[in-house]
C-alpha atoms as a PDB file:
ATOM      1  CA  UNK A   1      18.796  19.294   0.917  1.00  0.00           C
ATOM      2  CA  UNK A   2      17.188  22.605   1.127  1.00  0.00           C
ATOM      3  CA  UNK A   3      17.417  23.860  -2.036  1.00  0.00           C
ATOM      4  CA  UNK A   4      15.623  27.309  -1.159  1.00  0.00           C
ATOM      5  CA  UNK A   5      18.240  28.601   0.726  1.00  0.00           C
ATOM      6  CA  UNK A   6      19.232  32.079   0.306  1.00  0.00           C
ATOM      7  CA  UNK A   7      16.781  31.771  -2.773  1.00  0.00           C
ATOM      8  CA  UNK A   8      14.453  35.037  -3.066  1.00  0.00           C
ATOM      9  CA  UNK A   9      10.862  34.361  -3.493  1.00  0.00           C
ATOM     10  CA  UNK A  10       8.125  36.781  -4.491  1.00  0.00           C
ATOM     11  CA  UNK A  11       4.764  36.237  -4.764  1.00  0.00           C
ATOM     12  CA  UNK A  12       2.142  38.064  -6.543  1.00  0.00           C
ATOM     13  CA  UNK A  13      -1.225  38.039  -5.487  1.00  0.00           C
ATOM     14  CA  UNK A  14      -2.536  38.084  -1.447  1.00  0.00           C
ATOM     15  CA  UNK A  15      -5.505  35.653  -1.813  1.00  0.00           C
ATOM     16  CA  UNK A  16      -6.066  32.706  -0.330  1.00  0.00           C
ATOM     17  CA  UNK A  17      -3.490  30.837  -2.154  1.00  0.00           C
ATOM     18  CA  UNK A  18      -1.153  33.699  -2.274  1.00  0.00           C
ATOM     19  CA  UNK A  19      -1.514  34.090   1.726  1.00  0.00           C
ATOM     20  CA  UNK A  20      -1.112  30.150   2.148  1.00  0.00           C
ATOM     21  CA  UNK A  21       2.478  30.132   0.070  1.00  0.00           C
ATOM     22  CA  UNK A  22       3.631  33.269   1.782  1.00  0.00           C
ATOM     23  CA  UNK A  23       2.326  31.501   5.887  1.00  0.00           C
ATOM     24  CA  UNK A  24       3.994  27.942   4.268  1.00  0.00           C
ATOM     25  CA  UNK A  25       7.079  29.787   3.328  1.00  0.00           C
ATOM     26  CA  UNK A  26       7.539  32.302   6.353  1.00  0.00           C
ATOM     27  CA  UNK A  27       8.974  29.727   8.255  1.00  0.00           C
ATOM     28  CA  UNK A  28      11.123  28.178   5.711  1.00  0.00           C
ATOM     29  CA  UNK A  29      13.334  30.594   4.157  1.00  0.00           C
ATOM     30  CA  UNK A  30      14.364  34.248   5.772  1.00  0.00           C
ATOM     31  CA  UNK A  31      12.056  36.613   6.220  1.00  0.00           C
ATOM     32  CA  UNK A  32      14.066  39.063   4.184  1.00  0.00           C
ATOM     33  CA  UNK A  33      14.073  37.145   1.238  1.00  0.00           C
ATOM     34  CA  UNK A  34       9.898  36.628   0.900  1.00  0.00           C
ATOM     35  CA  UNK A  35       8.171  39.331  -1.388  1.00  0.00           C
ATOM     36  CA  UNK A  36       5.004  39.984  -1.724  1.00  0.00           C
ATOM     37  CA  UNK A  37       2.993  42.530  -4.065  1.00  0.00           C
ATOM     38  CA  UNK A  38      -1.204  42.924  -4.538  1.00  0.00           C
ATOM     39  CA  UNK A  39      -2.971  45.522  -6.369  1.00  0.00           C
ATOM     40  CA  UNK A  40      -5.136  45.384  -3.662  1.00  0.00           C
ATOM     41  CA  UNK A  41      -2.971  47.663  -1.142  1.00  0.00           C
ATOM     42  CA  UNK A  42      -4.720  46.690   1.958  1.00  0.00           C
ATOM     43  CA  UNK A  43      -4.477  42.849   1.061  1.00  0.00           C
ATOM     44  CA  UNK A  44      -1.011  43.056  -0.041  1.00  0.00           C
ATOM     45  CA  UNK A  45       0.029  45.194   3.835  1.00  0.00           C
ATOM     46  CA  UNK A  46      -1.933  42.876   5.877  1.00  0.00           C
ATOM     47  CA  UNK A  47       0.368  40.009   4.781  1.00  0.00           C
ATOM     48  CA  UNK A  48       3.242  41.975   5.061  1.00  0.00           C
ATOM     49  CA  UNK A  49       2.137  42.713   8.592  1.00  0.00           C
ATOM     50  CA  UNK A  50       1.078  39.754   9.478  1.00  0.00           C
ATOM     51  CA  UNK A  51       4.666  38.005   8.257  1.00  0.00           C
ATOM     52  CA  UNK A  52       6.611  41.104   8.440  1.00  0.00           C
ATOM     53  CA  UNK A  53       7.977  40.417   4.749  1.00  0.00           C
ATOM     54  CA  UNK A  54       8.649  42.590   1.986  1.00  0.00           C
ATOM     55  CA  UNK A  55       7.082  44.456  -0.209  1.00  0.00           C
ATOM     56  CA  UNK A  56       8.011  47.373  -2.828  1.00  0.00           C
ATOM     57  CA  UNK A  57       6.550  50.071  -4.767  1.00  0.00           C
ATOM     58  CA  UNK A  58       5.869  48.166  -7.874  1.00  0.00           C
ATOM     59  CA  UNK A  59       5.540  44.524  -9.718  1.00  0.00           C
ATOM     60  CA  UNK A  60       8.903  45.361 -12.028  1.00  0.00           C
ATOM     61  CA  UNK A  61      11.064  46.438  -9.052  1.00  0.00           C
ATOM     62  CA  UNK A  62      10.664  43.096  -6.848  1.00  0.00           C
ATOM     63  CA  UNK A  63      10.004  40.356  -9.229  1.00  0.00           C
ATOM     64  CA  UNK A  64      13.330  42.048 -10.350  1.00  0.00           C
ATOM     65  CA  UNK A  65      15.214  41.038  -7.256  1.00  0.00           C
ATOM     66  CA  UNK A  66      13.538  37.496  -7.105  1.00  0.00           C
ATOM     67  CA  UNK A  67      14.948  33.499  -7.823  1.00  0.00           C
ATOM     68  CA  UNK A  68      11.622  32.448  -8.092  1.00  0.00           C
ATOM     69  CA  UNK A  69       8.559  34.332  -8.755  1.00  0.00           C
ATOM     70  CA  UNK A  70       5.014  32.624  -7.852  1.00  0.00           C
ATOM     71  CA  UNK A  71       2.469  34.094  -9.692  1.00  0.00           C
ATOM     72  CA  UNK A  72      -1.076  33.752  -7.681  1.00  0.00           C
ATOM     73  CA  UNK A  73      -3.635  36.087  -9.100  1.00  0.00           C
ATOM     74  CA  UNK A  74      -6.584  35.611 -11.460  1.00  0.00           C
ATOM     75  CA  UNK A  75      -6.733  34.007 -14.713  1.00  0.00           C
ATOM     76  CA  UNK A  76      -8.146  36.860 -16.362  1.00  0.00           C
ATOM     77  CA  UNK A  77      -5.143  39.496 -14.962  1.00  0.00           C
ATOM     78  CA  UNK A  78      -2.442  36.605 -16.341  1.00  0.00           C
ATOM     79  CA  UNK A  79      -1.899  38.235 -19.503  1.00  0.00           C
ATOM     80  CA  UNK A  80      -1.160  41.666 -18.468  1.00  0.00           C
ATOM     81  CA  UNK A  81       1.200  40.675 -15.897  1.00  0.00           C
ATOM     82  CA  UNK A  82       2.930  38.663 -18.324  1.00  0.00           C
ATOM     83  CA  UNK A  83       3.631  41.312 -20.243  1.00  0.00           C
ATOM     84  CA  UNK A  84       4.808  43.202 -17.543  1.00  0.00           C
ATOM     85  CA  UNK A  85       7.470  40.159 -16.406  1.00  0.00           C
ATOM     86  CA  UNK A  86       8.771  39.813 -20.027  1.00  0.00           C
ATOM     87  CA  UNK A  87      10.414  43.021 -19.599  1.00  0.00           C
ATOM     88  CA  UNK A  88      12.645  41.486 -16.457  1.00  0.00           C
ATOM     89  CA  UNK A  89      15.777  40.293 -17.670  1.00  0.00           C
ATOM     90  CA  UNK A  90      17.328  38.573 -14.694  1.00  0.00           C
ATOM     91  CA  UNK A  91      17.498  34.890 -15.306  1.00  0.00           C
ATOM     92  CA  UNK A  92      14.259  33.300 -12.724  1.00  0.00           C
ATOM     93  CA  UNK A  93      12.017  30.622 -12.548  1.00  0.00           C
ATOM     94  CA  UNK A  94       8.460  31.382 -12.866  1.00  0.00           C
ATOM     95  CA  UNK A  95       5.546  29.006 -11.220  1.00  0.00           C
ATOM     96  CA  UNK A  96       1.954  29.820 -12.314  1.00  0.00           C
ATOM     97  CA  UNK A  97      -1.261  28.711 -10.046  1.00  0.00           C
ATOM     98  CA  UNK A  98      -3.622  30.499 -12.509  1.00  0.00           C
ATOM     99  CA  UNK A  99      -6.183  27.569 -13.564  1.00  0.00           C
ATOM    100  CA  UNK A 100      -6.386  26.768 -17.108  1.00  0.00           C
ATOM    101  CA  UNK A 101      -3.437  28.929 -18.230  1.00  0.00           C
ATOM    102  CA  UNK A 102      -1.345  26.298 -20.249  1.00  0.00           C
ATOM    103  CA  UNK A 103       2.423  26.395 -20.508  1.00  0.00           C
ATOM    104  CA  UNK A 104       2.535  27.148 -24.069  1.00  0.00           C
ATOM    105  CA  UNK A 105       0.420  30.837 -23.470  1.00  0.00           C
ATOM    106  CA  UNK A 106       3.229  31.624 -20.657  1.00  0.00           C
ATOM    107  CA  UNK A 107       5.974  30.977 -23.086  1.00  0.00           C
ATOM    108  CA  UNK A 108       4.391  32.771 -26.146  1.00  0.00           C
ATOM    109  CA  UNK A 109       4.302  35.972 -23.383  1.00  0.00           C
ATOM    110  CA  UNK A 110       7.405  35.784 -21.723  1.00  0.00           C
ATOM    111  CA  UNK A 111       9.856  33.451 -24.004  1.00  0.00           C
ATOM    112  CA  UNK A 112      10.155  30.014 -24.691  1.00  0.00           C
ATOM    113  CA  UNK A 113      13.417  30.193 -23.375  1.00  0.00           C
ATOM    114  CA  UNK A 114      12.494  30.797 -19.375  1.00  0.00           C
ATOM    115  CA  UNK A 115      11.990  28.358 -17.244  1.00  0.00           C
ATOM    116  CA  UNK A 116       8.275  27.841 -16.083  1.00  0.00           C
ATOM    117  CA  UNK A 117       6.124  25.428 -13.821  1.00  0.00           C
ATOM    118  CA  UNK A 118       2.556  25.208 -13.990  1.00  0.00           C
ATOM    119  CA  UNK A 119       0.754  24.184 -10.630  1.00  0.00           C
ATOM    120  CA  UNK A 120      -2.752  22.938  -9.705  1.00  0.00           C
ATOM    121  CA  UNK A 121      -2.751  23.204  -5.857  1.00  0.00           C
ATOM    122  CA  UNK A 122      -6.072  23.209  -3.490  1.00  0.00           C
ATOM    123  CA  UNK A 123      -7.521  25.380  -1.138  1.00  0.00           C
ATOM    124  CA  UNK A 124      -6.781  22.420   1.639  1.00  0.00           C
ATOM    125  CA  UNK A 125      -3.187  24.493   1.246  1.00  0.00           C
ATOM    126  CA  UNK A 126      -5.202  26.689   3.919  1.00  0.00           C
ATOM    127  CA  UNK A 127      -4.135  24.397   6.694  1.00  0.00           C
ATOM    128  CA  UNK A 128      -1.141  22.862   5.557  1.00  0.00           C
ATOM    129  CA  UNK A 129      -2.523  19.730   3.980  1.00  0.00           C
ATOM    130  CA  UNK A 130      -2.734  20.631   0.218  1.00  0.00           C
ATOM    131  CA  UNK A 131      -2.359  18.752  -3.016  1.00  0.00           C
ATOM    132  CA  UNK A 132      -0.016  19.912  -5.373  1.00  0.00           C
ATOM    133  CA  UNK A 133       0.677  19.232  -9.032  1.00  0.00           C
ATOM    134  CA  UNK A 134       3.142  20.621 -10.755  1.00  0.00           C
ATOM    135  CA  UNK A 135       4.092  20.327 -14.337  1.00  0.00           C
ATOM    136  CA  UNK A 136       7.364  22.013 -15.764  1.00  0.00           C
ATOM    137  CA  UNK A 137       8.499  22.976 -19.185  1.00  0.00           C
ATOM    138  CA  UNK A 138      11.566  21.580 -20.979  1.00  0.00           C
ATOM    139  CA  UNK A 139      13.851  24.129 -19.340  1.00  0.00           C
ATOM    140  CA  UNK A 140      13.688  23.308 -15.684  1.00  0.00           C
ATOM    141  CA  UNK A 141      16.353  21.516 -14.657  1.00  0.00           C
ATOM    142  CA  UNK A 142      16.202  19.305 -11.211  1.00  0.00           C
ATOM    143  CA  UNK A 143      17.162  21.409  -8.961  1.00  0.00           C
ATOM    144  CA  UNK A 144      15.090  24.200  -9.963  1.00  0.00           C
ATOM    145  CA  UNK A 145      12.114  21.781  -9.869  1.00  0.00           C
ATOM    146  CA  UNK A 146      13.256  20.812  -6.366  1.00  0.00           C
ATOM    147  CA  UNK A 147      13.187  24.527  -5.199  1.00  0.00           C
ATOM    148  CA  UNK A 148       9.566  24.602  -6.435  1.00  0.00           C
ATOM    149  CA  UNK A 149       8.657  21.093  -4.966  1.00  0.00           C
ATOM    150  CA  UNK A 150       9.880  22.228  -1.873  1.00  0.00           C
ATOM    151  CA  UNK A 151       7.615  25.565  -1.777  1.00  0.00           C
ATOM    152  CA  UNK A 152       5.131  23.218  -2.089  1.00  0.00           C
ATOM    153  CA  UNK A 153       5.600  20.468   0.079  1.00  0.00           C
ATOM    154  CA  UNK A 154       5.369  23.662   3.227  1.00  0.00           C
ATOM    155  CA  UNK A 155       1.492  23.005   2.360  1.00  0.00           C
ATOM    156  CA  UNK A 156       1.262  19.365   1.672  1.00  0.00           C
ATOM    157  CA  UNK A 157       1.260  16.896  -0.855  1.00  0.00           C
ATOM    158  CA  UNK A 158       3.525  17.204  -3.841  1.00  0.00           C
ATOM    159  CA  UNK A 159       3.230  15.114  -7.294  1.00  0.00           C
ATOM    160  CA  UNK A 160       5.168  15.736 -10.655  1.00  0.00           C
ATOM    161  CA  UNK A 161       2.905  15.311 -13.723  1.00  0.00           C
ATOM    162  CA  UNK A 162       3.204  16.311 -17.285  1.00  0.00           C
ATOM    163  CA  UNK A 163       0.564  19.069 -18.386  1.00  0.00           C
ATOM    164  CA  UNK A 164      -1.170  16.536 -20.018  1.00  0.00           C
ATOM    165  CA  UNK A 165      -3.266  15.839 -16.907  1.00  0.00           C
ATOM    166  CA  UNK A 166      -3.305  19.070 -15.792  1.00  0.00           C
ATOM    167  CA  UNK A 167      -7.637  19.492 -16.821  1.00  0.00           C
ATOM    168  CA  UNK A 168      -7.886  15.670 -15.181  1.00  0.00           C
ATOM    169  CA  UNK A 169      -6.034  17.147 -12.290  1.00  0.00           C
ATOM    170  CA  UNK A 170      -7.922  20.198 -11.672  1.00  0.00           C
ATOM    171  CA  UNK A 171     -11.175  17.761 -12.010  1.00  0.00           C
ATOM    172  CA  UNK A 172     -10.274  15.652  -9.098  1.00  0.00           C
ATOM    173  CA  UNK A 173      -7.700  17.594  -6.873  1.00  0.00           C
ATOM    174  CA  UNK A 174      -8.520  20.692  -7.840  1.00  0.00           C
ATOM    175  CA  UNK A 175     -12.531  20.871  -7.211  1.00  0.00           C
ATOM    176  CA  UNK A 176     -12.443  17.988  -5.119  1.00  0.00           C
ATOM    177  CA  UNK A 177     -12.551  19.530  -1.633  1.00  0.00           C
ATOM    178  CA  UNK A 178     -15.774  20.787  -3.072  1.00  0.00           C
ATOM    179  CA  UNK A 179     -17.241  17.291  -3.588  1.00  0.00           C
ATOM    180  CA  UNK A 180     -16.217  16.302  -0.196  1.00  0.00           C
ATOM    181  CA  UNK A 181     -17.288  18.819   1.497  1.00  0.00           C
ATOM    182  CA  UNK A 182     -20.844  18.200  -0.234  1.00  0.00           C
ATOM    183  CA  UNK A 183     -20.308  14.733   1.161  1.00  0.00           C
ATOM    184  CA  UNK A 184     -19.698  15.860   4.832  1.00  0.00           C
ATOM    185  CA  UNK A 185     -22.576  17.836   4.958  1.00  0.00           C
ATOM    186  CA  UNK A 186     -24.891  15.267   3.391  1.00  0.00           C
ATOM    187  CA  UNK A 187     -23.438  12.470   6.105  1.00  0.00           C
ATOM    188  CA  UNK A 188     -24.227  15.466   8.718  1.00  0.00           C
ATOM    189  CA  UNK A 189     -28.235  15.922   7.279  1.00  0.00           C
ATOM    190  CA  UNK A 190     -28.364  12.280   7.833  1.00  0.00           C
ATOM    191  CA  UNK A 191     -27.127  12.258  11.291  1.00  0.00           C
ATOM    192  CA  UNK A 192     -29.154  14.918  11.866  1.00  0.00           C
ATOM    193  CA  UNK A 193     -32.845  13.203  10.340  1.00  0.00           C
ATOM    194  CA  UNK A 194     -31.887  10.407  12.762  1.00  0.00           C
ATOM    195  CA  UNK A 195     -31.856  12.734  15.577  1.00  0.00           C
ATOM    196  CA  UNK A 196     -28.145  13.214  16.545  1.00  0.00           C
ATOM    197  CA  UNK A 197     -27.503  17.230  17.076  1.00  0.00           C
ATOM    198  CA  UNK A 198     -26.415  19.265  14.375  1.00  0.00           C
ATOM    199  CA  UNK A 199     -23.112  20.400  15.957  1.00  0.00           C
ATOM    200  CA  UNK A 200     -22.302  16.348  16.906  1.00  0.00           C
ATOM    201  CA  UNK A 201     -23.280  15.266  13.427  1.00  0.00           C
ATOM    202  CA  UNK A 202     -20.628  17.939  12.059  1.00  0.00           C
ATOM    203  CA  UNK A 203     -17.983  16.251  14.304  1.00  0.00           C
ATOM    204  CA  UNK A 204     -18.918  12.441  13.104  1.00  0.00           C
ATOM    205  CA  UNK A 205     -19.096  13.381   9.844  1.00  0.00           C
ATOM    206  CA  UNK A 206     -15.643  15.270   9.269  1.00  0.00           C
ATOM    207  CA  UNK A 207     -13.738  12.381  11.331  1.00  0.00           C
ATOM    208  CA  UNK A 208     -14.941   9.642   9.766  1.00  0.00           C
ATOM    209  CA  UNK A 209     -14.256  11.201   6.518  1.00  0.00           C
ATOM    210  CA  UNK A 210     -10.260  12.249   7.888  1.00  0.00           C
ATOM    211  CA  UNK A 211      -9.932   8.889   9.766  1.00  0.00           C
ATOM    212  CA  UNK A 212     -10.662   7.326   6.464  1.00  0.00           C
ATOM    213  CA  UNK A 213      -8.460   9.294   4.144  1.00  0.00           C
ATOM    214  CA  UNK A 214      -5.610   8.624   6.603  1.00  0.00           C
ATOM    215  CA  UNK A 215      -6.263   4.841   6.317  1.00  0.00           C
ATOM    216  CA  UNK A 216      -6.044   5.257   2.657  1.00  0.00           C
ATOM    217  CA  UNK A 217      -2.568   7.349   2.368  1.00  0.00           C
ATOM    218  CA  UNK A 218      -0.954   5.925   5.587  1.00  0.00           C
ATOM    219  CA  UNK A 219      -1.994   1.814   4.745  1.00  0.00           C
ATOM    220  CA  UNK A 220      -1.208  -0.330   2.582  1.00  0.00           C
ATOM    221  CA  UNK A 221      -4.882  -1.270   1.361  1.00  0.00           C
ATOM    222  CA  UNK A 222      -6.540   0.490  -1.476  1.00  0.00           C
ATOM    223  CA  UNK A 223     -10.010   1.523  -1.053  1.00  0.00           C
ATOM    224  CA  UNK A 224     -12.113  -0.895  -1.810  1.00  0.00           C
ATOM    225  CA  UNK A 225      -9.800  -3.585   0.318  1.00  0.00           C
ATOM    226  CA  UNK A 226     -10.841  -1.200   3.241  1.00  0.00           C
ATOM    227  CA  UNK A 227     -14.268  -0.889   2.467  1.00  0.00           C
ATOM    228  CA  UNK A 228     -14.720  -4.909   2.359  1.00  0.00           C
ATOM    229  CA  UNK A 229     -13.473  -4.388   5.822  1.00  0.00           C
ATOM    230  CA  UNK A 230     -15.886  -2.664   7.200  1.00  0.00           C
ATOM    231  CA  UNK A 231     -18.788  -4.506   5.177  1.00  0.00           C
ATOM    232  CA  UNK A 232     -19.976  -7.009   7.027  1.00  0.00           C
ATOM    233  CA  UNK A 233     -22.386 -10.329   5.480  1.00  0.00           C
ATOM    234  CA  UNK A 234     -25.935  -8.784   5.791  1.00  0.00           C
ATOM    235  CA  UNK A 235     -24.930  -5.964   7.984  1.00  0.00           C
ATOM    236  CA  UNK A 236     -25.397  -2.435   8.270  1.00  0.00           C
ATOM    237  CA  UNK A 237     -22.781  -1.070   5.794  1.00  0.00           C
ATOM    238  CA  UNK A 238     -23.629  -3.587   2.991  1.00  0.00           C
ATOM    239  CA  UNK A 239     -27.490  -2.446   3.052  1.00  0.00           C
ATOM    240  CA  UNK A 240     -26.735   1.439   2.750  1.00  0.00           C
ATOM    241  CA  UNK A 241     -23.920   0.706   0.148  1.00  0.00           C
ATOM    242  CA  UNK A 242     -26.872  -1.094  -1.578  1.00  0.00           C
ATOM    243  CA  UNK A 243     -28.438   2.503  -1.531  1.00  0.00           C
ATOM    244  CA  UNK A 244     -25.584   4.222  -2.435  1.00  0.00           C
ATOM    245  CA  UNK A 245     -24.720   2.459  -5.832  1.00  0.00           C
ATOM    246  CA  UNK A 246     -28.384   1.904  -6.911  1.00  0.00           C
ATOM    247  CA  UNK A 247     -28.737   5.703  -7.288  1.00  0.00           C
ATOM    248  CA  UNK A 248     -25.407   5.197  -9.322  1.00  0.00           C
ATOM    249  CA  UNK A 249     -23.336   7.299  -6.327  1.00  0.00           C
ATOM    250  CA  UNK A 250     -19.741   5.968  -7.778  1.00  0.00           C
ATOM    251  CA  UNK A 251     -20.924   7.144 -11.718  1.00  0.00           C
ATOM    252  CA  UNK A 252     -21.668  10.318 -10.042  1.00  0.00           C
ATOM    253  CA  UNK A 253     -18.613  11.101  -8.972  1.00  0.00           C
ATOM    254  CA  UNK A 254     -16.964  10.089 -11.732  1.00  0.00           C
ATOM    255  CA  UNK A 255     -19.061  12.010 -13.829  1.00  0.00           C
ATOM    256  CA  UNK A 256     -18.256  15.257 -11.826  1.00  0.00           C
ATOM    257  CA  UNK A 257     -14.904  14.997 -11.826  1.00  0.00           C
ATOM    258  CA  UNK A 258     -15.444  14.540 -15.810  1.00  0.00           C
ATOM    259  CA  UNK A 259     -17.164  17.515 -16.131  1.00  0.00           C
ATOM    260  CA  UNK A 260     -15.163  19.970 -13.888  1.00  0.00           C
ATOM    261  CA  UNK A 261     -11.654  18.353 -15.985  1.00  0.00           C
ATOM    262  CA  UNK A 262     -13.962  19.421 -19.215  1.00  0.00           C
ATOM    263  CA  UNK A 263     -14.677  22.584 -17.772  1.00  0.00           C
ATOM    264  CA  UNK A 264     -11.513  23.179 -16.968  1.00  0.00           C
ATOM    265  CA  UNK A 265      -9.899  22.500 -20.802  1.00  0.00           C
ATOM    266  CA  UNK A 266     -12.892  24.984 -21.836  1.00  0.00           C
ATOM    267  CA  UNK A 267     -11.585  27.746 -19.919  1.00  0.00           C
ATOM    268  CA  UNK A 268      -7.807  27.093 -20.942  1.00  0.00           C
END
């Protein structure tokens, strides 16, 4: 079921999220019913270019002609432009990406009656292999949570939470390309002290690290299953895992994604 048909969609804001929704959705829906609008003018045309989509003369005029409006701009510019939507009073379904904006301060703008989902996604959405969360209010019923799941299923993974996790979320989904990308480059420094080339450690070190989320999401063996695997009685692996937890590497991590979900209930 394609439940975004003949739905229109506008988003505001022509970052890098913004510009991943509108590439996702470009080759979903009709062209002529995908909006886009950006303060910044030369952002907002160079997306409409590049998709040949929509765009008007102001926020009011196409959020007014939208099913679904995807709001994709900066925390700090959330309030304003929720002002500026509680003045639309054509019945749509709003979908915030703005970290740390809780469903509650969207409601208290706009009115508890509309119906709102919150969504952590992560800037893997670049290439079409995203994870989503998204967390609706009371008044999104299951097809309109469909519609949404749908837009973002175009740029991965999709899970339904309740805001709850939302700060745990954002710890681990949301600034986790961040810790593995840290990872990949510190597997690349170490190919590269035992002499491999830079450019061929890059390569080792990013496959190995997709080869092994694939096992992971494609298997049916958790990740420590898959690790005894490749750990072999008084072999290689075992003596650099040795290494690896006697500088407390898993407490690390933990601890990281800790203090970004911390960070994150700070800001909200």
């Amino acid at each position: 079921m394609n439940t975004l048909d003949n739905k229109k969609i506008c988003c505001i804001g022509a970052g890098n999220m913004g510009s991943a929704i509108i590439s996702g959705l470009s080759n979903k829906i009709l062209i002529d019913n995908l909006f886009i609008i950006d303060n910044n003018k030369q952002k907002q045309d160079e997306i409409k270019n590049r998709y040949k989509i929509k765009t008007g003369a102001s926020t009011e005029e196409l959020v007014g002609l939208a099913d679904i409006v995807i709001v994709a701009v900066k925390p700090a510019d959330i309030p304003a432009l929720l002002d500026d939507l509680s003045k639309i009073q054509r019945e749509k379904i709003i979908v915030s990406i703005a970290a740390g904006i809780k469903i509650a301060f969207i409601e208290n703008k706009i009115g508890s009656d509309k119906k709102i989902v919150r969504v952590m996604p992560n800037t893997p959405a670049l290439i079409g292999d995203g994870m989503a969360v998204l967390s609706p209010n009371k008044n999104v019923d299951e097809i309109s949570l469909i519609s949404v799941r749908e837009i973002f299923s175009c740029l991965g993974k999709v899970l339904v939470m309740p805001e709850e996790y939302m700060d745990a979320v954002t710890g681990l989904s949301g600034s986790g390309p961040a810790y593995v990308f840290t990872f990949i480059q510190a597997l690349t420094d170490g190919g590269v002290k035992m002499g491999i080339p830079r450019d061929k450690a890059l390569v080792l070190s990013a496959q190995t690290v997709l080869g092994a989320a694939k096992m992971v999401l494609e298997g049916n063996e958790g990740p420590i299953d898959l690790r005894g695997r490749v750990t072999s009685p008084g072999g290689t692996t075992i003596e650099a895992l040795h290494i690896l937890e006697r500088a407390g590497f898993s407490g690390i991590i933990m601890d990281a994604v800790e203090a970004a979900a911390k960070k994150s209930k700070e800001l909200g």
